[in-house]
Protein backbone atom coordinates (compact mmCIF):
# COMPACT_ATOMS: atom_id res chain seq x y z
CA UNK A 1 107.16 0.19 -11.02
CA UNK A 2 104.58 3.08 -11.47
CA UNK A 3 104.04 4.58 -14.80
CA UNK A 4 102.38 7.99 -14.89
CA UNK A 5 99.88 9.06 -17.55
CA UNK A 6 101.31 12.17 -19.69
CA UNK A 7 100.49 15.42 -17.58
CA UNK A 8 99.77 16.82 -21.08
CA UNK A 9 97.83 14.04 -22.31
CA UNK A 10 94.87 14.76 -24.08
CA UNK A 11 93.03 12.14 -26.56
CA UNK A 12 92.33 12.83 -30.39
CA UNK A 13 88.46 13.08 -30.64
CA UNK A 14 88.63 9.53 -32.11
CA UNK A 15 90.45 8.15 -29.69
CA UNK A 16 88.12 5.92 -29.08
CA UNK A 17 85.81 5.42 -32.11
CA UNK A 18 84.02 2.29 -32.87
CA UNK A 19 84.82 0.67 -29.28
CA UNK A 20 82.21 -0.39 -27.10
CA UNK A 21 83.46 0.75 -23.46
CA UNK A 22 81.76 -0.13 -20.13
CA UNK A 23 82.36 1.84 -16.82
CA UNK A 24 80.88 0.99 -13.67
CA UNK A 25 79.88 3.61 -11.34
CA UNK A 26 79.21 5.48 -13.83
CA UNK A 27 75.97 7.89 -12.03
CA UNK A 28 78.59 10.30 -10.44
CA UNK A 29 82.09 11.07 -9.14
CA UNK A 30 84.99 10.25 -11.87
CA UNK A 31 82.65 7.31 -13.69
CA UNK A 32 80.61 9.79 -14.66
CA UNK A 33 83.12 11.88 -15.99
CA UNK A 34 84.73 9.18 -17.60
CA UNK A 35 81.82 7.61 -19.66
CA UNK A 36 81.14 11.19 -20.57
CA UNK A 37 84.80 11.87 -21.89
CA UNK A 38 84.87 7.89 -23.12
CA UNK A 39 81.61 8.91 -25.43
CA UNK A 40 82.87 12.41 -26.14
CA UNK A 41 86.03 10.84 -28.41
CA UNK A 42 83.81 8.45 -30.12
CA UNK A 43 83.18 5.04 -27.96
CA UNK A 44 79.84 3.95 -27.56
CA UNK A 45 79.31 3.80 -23.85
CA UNK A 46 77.45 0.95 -21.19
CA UNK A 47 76.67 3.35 -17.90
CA UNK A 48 76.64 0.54 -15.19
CA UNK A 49 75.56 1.82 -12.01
CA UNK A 50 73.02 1.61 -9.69
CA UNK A 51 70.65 4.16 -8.91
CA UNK A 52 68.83 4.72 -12.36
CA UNK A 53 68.79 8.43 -11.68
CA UNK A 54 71.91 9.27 -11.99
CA UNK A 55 72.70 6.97 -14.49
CA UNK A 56 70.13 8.82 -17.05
CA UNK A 57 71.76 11.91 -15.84
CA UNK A 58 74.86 10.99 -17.25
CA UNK A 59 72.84 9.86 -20.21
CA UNK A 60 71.78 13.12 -20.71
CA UNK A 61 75.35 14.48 -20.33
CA UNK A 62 76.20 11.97 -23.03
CA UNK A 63 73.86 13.11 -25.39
CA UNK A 64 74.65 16.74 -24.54
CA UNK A 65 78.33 16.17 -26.29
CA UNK A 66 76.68 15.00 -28.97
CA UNK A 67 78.06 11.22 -28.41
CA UNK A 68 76.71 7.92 -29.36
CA UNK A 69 73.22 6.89 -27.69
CA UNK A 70 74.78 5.03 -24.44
CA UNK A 71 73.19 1.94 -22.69
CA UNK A 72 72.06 1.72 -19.32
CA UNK A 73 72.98 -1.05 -16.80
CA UNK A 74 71.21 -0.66 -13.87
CA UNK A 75 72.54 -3.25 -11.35
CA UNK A 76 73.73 -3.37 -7.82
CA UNK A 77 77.74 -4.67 -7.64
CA UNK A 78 77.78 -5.81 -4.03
CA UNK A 79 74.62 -8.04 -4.73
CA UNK A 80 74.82 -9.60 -7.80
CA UNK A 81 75.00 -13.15 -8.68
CA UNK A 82 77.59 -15.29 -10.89
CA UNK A 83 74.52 -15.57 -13.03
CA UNK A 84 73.76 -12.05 -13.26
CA UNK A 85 76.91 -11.07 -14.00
CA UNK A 86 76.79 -13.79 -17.03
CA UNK A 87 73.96 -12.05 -17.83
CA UNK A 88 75.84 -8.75 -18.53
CA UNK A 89 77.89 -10.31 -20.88
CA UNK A 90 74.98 -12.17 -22.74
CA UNK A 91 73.44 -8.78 -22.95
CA UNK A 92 76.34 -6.93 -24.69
CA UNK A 93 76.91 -9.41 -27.02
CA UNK A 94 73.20 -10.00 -28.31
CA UNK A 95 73.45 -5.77 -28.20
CA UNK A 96 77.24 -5.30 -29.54
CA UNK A 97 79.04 -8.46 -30.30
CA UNK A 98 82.10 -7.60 -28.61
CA UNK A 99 83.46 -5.16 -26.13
CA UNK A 100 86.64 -2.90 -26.35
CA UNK A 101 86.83 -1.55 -22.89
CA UNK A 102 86.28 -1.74 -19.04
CA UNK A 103 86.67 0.77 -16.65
CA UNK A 104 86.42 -0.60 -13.10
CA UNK A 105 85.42 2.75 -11.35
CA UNK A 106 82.29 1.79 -8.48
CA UNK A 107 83.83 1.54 -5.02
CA UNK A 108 82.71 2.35 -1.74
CA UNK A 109 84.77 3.83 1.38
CA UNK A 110 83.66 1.57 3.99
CA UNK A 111 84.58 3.00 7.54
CA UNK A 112 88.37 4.59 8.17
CA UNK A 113 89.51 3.05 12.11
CA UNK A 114 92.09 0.79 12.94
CA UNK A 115 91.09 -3.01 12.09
CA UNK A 116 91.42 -4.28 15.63
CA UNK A 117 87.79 -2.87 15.82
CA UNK A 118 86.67 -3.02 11.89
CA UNK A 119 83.38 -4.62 11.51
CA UNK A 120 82.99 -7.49 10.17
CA UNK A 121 79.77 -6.80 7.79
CA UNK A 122 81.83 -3.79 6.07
CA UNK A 123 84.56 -5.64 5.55
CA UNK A 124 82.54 -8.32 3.55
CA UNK A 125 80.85 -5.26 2.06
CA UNK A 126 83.59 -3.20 0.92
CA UNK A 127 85.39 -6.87 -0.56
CA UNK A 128 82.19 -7.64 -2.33
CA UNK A 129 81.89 -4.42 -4.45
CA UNK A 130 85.52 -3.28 -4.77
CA UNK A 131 87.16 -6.65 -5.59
CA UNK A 132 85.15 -9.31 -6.00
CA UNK A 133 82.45 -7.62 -8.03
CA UNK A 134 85.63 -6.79 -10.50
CA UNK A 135 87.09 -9.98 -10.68
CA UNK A 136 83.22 -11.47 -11.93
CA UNK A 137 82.14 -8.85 -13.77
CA UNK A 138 85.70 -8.66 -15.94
CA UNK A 139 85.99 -13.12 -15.60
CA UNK A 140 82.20 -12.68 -17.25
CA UNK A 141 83.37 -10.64 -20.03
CA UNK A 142 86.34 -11.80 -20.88
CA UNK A 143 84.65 -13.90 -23.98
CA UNK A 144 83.29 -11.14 -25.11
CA UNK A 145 86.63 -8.62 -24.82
CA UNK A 146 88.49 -11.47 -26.64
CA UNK A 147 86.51 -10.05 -29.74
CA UNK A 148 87.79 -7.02 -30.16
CA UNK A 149 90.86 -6.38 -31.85
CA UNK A 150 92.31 -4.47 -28.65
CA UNK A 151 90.67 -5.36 -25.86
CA UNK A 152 91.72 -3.26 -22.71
CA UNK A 153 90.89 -3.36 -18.74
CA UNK A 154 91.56 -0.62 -16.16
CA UNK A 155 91.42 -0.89 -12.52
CA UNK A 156 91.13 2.12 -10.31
CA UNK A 157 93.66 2.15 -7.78
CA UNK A 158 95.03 4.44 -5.03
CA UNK A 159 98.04 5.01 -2.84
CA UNK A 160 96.53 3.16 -0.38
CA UNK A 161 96.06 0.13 -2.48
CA UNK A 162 100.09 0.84 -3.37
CA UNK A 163 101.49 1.57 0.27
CA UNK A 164 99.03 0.51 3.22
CA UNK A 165 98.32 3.17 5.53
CA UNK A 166 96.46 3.29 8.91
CA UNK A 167 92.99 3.04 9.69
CA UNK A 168 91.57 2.62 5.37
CA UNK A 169 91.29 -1.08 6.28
CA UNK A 170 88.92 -2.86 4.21
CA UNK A 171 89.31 0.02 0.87
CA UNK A 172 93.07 -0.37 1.19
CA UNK A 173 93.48 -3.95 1.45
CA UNK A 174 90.33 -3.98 -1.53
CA UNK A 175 92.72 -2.16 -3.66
CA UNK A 176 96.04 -3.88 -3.25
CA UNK A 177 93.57 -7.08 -4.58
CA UNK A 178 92.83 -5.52 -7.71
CA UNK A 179 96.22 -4.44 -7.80
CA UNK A 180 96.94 -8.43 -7.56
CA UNK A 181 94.03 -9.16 -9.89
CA UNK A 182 95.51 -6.96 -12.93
CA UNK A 183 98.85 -8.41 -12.55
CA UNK A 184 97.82 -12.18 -12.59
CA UNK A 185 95.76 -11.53 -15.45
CA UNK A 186 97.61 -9.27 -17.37
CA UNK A 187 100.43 -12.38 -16.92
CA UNK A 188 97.85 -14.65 -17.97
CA UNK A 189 95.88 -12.86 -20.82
CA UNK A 190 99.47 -11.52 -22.53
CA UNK A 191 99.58 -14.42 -24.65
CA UNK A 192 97.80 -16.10 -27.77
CA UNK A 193 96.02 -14.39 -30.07
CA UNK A 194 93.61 -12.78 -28.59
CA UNK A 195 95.22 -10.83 -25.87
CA UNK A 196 93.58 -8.47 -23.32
CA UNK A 197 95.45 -5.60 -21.72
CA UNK A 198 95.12 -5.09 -18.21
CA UNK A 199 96.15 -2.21 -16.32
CA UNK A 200 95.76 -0.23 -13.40
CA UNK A 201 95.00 3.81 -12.55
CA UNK A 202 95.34 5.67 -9.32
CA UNK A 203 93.75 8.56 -10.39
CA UNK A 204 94.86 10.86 -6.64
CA UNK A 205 92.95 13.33 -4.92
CA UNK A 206 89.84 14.09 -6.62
CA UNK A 207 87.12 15.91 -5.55
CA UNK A 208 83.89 13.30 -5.30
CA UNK A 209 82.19 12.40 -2.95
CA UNK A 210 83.58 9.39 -1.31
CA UNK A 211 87.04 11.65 -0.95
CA UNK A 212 84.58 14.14 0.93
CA UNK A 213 83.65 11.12 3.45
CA UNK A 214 87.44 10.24 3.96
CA UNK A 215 88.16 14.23 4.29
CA UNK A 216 85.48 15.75 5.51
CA UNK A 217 87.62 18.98 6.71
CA UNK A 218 89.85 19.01 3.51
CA UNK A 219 89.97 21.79 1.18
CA UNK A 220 88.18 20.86 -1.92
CA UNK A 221 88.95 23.86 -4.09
CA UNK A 222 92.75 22.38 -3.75
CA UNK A 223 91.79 18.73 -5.34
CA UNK A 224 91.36 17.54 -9.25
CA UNK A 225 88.17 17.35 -10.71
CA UNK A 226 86.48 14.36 -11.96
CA UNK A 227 87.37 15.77 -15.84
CA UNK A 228 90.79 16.30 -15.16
CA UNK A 229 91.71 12.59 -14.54
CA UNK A 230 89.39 11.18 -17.05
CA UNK A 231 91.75 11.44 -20.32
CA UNK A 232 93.88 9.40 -18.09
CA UNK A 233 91.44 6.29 -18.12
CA UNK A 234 90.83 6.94 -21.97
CA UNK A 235 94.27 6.58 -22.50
CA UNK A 236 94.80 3.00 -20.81
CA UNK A 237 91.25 2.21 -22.43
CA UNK A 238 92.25 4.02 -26.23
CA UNK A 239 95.06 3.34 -28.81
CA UNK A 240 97.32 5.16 -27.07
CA UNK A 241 98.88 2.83 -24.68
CA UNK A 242 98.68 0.27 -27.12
CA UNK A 243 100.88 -2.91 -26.16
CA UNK A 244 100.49 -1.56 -22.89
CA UNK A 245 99.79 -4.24 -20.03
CA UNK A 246 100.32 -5.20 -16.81
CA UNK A 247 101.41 -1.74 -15.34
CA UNK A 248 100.53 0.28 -12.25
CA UNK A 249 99.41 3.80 -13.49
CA UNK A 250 99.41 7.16 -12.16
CA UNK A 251 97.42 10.40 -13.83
CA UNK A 252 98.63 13.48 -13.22
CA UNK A 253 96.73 15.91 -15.07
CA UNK A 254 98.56 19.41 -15.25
């Protein structure tokens, strides 16, 4: 069943004080906009990404709310090692000792044509940063999560990763396994006491970039922006959806 975010939603401006929130992809596009919204209702924010540039432009944006100095995390998802990864979470705890949030946002398109002829090198290419990368990176925190008092995990999702549909091959079948992923651990981690909430968030047609690549002729004036679906992931992230886990969300921001 599909739960939808509150069209009227919008978080308290301490929504999320005193948590420590990571988002990946956070140099552009809607993990930009949600570290920036994350840090503008009080979480201190870790701006994974990889191209430094853009990461210390979002830094910048940060700082321009007024928010709490954010950390930078440069680091490439569809290279990194089990030990790297390990190394995140080492990081955060010498920095923070625990961690309140994750926001799986970084994903890549891949190429849209029918998967009789998809290559082979996307494929593993589009798997390693869109599902695998999430499953190590959130496995590699998990310690870490389990010291906060409500720990929560969101997965960015999309009707394709809900319905399959022809020719998104490798990002479609990508997102029905982190559809997968949040279910079997939010089965597993709902339990003992230290539970972590894990949920899902297809956040629809937004205007970014990669949406540009799968619609290049699409009218972009017509689509959300980037803020308008970020309350949504501050919400699954925030006290809001407390006791929440384990459910496949939609925002729909009025």
């Amino acid at each position: 069943m599909h739960h939808a975010v509150p069209a009227d939603y919008r978080p308290a401006i301490d929504a999320l004080r005193d948590r420590v929130v990571l988002v990946t992809g956070a140099g552009d596009g809607i993990g930009r906009a949600v570290a920036i919204e994350c840090a503008r209702v009080g979480a201190t924010v870790v701006l994974l990404g990889k191209t430094q540039a853009k990461l210390e432009a979002t830094y910048d944006g940060i700082e321009a709310t007024g928010g709490a100095r954010p950390a930078i995390l440069d680091f490439d998802l569809g290279t990194a090692t089990v030990a790297e990864f390990v190394g995140i979470s080492e990081s955060l705890h010498a920095e923070y000792g625990r961690l309140d949030g994750l926001a799986h946002v970084a994903g890549v398109l891949g190429v849209r044509t029918p998967l009789d002829h998809y290559d082979a090198k996307v494929w593993t290419q589009v798997l390693a940063v869109n599902l695998t990368a999430p499953f190590l990176l959130t496995q590699a925190l998990l310690p870490l999560m389990r010291k906060a008092p409500d720990p929560a995990v969101v997965f960015t999702s999309s009707s394709v990763g809900r319905k399959g549909r022809a020719f998104w091959g490798a990002y479609a079948v990508s997102k029905f396994g982190q559809e997968g992923l949040m279910q079997v651990w939010a089965d597993e981690c709902d339990s003992g006491s230290a539970p972590v909430r894990m949920n899902s968030l297809n956040p629809g047609p937004v205007r970014t970039a990669m949406r540009l690549e799968a619609y290049p002729a699409e009218d972009r004036d017509a689509l959300h922006r980037p803020e308008q679906v970020a309350p949504a992931f501050v919400y699954l992230l925030g006290k809001d959806s407390a006791g929440v886990t384990g459910a496949a969300f939609d925002a729909r921001p009025a």
